[in-house]
Protein backbone atom coordinates (compact mmCIF):
# COMPACT_ATOMS: atom_id res chain seq x y z
CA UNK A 1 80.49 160.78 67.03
CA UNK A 2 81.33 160.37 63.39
CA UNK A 3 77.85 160.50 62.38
CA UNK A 4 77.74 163.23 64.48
CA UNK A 5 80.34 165.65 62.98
CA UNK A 6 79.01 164.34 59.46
CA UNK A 7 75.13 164.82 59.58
CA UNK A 8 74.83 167.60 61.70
CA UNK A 9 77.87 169.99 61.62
CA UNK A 10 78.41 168.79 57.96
CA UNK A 11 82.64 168.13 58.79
CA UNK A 12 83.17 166.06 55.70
CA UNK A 13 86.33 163.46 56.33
CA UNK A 14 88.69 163.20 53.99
CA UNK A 15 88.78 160.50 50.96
CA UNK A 16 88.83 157.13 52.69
CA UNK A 17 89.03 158.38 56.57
CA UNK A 18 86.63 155.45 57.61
CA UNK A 19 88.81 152.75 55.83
CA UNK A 20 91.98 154.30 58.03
CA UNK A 21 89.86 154.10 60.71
CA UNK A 22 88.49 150.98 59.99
CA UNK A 23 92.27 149.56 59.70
CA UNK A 24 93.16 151.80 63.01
CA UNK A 25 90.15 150.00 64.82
CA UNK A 26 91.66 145.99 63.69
CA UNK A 27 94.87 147.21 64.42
CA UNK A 28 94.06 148.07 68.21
CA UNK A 29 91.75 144.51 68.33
CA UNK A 30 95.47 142.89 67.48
CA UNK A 31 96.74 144.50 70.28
CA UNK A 32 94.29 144.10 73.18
CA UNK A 33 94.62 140.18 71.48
CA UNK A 34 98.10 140.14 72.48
CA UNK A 35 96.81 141.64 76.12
CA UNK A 36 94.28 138.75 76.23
CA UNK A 37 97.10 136.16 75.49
CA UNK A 38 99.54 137.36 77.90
CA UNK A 39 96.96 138.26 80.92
CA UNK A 40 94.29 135.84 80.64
CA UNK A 41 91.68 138.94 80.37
CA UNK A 42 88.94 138.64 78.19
CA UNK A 43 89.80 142.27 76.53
CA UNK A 44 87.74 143.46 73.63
CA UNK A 45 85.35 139.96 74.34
CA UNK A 46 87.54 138.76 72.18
CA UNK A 47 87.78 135.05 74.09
CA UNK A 48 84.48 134.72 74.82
CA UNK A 49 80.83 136.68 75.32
CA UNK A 50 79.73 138.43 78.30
CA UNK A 51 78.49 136.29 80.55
CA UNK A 52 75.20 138.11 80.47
CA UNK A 53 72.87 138.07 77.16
CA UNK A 54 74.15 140.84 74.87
CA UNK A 55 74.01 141.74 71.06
CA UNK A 56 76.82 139.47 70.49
CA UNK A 57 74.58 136.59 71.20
CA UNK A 58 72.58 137.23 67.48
CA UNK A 59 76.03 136.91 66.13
CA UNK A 60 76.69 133.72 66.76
CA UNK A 61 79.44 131.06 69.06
CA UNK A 62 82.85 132.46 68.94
CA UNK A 63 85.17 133.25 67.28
CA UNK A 64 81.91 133.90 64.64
CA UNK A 65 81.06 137.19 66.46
CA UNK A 66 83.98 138.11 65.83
CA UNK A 67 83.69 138.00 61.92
CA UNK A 68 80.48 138.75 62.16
CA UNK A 69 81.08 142.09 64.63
CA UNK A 70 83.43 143.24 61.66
CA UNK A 71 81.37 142.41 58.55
CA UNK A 72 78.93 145.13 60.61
CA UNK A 73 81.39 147.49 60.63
CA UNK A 74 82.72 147.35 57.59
CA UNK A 75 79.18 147.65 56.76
CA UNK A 76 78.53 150.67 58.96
CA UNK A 77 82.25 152.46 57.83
CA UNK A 78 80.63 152.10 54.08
CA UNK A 79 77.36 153.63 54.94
CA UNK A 80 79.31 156.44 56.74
CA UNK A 81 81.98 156.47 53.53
CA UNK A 82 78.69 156.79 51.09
CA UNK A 83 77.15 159.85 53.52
CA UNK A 84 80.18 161.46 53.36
CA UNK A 85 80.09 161.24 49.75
CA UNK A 86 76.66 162.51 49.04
CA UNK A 87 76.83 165.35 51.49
CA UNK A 88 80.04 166.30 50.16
CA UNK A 89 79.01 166.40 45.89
CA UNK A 90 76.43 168.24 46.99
CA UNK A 91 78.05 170.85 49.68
């Protein structure tokens, strides 16, 4: 959706939006984390993979995709951040 708004309505966030979001995102994991603990869910995947293959199976065992599933979005929040940037110097 953020991609979205950014590429082709050109709705420019504001300085550092996709780090808030970013922190917004870690602070909801903690949460359903918390949900996992007291329910015995698997919430998030955060105990373990889906039982069928997925994209978290080229991440690696646990808790690896877990790093791993964050290192790509910081990775995707800085691509987004960079956009922004660009589109904006240039708007």
């Amino acid at each position: 959706m953020a991609a979205c708004l950014l590429l082709g309505c050109r709705r420019i966030p504001c300085p550092r939006a996709a780090w808030r979001v970013f922190g917004l995102t870690i602070a909801f994991a903690a949460i359903a984390a918390i949900g996992t603990v007291i329910t015995g869910g698997n919430y998030m995947f955060l105990r373990h993979k889906p039982p069928r293959s997925s994209l978290l199976d080229l991440m690696g065992p646990w808790p690896w995709y877990i790093v791993a599933g964050a290192v790509l979005a910081v990775a995707m929040f800085a691509v987004l951040e960079a956009v922004a940037h660009a589109i904006g110097r240039h708007a």
